[in-house]
Protein backbone atom coordinates (compact mmCIF):
# COMPACT_ATOMS: atom_id res chain seq x y z
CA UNK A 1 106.06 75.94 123.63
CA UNK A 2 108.47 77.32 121.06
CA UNK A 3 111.92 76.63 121.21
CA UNK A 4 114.69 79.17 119.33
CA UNK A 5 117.26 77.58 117.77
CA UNK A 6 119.18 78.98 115.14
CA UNK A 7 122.78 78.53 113.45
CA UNK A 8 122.43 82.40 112.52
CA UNK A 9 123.06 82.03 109.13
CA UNK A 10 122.88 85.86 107.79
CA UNK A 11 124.79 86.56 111.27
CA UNK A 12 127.60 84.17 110.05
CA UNK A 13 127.73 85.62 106.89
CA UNK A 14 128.29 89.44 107.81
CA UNK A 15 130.46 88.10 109.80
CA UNK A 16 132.55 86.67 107.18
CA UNK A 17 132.20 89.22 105.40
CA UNK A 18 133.54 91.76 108.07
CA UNK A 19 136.59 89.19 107.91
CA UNK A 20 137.46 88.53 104.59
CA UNK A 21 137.41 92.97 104.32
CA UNK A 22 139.58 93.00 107.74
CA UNK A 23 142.11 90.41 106.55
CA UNK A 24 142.86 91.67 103.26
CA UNK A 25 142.86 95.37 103.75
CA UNK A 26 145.63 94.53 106.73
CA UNK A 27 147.44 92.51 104.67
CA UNK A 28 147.34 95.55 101.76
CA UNK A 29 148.30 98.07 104.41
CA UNK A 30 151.70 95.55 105.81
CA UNK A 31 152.62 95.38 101.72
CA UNK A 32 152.18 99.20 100.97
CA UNK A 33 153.79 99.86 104.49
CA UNK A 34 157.39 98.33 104.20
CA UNK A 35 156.24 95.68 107.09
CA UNK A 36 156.65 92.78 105.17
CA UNK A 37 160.58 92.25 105.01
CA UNK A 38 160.04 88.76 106.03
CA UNK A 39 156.39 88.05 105.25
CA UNK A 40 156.12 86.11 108.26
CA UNK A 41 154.10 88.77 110.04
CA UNK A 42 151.86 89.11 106.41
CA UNK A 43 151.02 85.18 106.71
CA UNK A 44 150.20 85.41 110.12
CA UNK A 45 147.25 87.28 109.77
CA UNK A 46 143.78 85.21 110.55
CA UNK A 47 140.33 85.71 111.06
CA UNK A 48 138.17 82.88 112.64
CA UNK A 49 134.22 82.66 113.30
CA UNK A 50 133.35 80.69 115.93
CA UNK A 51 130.35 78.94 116.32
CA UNK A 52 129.54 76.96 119.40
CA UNK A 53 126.35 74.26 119.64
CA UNK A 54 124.42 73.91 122.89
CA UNK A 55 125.27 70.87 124.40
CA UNK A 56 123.26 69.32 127.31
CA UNK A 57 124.79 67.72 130.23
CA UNK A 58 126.07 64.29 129.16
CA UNK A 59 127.66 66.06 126.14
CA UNK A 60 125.04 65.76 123.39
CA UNK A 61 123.95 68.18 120.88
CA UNK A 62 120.31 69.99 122.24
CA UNK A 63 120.07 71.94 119.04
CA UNK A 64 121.07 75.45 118.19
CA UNK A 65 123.66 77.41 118.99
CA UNK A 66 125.36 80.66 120.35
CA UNK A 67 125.36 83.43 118.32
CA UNK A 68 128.81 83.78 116.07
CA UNK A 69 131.72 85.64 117.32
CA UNK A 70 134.42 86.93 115.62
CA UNK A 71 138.72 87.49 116.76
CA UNK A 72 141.05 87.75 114.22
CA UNK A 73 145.12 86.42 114.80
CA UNK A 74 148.26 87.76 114.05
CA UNK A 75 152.19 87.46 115.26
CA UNK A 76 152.44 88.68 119.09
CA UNK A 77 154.68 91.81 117.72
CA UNK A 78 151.96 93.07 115.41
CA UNK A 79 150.15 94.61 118.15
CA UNK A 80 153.67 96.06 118.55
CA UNK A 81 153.90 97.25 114.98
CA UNK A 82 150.40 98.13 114.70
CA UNK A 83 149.95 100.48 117.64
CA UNK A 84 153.17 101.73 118.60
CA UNK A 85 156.10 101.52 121.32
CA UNK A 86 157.11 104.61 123.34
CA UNK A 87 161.24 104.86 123.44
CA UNK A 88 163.03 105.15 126.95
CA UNK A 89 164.05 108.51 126.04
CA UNK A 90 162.02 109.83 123.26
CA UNK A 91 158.77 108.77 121.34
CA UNK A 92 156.51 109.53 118.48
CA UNK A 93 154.30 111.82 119.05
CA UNK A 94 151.55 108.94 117.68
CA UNK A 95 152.18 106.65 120.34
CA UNK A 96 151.64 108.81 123.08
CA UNK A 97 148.30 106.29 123.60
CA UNK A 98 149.92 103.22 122.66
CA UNK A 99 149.57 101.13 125.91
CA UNK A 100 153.24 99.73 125.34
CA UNK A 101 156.84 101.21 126.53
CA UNK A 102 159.99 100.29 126.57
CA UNK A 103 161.41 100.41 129.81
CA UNK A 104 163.85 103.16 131.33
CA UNK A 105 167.63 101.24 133.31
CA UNK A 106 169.62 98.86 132.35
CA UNK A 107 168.27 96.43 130.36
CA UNK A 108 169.82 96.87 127.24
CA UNK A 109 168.14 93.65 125.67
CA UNK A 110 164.65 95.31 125.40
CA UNK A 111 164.51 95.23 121.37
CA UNK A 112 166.13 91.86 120.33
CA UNK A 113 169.43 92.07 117.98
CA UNK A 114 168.83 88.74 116.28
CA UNK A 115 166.03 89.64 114.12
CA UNK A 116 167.66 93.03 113.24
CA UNK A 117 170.67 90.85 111.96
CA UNK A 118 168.49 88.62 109.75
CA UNK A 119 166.64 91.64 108.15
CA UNK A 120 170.33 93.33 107.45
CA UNK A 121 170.88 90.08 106.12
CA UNK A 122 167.99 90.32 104.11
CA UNK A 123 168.79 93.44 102.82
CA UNK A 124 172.01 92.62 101.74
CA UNK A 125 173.43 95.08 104.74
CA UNK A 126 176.22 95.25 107.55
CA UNK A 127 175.31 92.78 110.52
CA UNK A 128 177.01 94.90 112.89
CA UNK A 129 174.59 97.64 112.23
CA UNK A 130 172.33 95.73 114.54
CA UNK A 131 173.08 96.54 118.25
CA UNK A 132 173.08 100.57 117.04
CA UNK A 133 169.57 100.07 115.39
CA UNK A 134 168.44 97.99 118.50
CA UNK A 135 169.71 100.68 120.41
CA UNK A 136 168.01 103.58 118.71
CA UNK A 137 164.92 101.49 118.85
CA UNK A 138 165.36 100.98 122.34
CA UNK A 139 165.56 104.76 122.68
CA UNK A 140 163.14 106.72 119.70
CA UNK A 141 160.61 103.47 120.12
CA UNK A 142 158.12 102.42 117.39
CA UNK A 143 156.16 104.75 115.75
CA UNK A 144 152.31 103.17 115.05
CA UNK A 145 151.33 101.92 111.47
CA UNK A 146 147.85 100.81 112.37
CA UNK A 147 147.89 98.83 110.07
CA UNK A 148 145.15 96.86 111.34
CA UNK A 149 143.44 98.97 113.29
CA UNK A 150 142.30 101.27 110.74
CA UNK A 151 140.29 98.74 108.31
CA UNK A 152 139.08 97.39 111.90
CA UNK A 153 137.77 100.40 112.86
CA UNK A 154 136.41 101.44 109.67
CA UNK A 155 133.87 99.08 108.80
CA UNK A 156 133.27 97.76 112.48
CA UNK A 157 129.91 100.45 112.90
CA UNK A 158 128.22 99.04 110.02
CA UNK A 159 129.10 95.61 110.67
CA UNK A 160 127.76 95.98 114.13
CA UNK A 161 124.42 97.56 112.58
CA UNK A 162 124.11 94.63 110.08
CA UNK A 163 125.12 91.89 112.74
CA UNK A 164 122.19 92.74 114.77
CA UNK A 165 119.67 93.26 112.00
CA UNK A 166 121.21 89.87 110.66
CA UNK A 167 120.58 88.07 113.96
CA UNK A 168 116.97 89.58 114.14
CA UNK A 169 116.09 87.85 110.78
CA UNK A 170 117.56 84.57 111.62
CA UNK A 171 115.58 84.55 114.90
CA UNK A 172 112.56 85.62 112.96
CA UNK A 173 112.87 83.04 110.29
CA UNK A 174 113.97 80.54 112.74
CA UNK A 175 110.35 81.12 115.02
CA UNK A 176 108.23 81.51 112.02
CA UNK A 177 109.77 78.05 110.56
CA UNK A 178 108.80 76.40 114.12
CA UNK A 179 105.39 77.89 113.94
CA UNK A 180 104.37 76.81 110.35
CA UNK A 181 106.02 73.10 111.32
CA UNK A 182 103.44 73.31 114.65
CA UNK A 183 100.53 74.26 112.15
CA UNK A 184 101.30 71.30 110.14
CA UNK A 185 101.40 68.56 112.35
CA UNK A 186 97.97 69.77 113.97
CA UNK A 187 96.80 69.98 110.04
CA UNK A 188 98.21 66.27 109.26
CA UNK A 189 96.40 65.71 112.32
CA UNK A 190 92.94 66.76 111.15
């Protein structure tokens, strides 16, 4: 009986690839945007493959290993920046799919003044500026960069195509390595 086990090497590796192009294209589109007043949200920006080994039931390794999967990491308000926030009275007409709102009453604390004060700051501007940007925020929302969802999107049909033809050869290899190890014992045998 043949067993498949496989690290997916050539699944790993478009992977990576996919990553490295996902990273650095987001990373591009924050610096040609204007997002990166602080940088924090530019440095934030991850990509990590995991790989987990089967394990048996006392904890040891049993050889091979689930196939690779891929999630990338950012600052929680990058999904913010990326797709969008509809205003309590107004929004782009962008985000009208952006899954995020700000809500309508009386909570007037919905877009924090405190960072607003340390990017006037920044900018060498008026700190009392803040609570009428928050406010117009709070109102007009956050109109969608997609700044990551675009480079995501792009390549993520071909990546898909080459992930699967990837993990296809490294099952391949992997079987026809167990088979010519099989026909070699039996010949050492003879």
């Amino acid at each position: 009986m043949l067993k498949i086990t496989s690290n997916y090497p050539q699944a790993t590796g478009v992977l990576d690839k996919y990553k490295r192009y996902v990273v650095q294209q987001t990373k591009s589109n924050l610096t040609k945007g204007g997002h990166r007043a602080s940088g924090d949200l530019y440095g934030s920006v991850k990509g990590y493959i995991q790989k987990k080994f089967n394990r048996g039931l006392k904890g040891r390794l049993t050889g091979g290993s689930t196939m690779p999967s891929l999630s990338f990491e950012m600052l929680d308000y990058g999904k913010y920046v990326d797709e969008g926030v509809k205003g309590s009275k107004s929004s782009y007409m962008k985000n009208a799919k952006s899954p995020y709102k700000f809500g309508r009453g009386t909570d007037k604390k919905a877009v924090p003044v405190e960072p607003i004060k340390k990017w006037l700051a920044a900018k060498g501007m008026d700190k009392s500026l803040a609570f009428v940007i928050s406010r117009s925020i709070y109102q007009k929302g956050i109109e969608r960069s997609m700044f990551f969802l675009k480079p995501f999107k792009k390549r993520l049909a071909p990546m898909l195509n080459s992930y699967h033809n990837a993990v296809a050869n490294d099952i391949a290899i992997n079987i026809a390595n167990r088979i010519q190890k099989k026909m070699r014992s039996k010949l050492n045998k003879i």
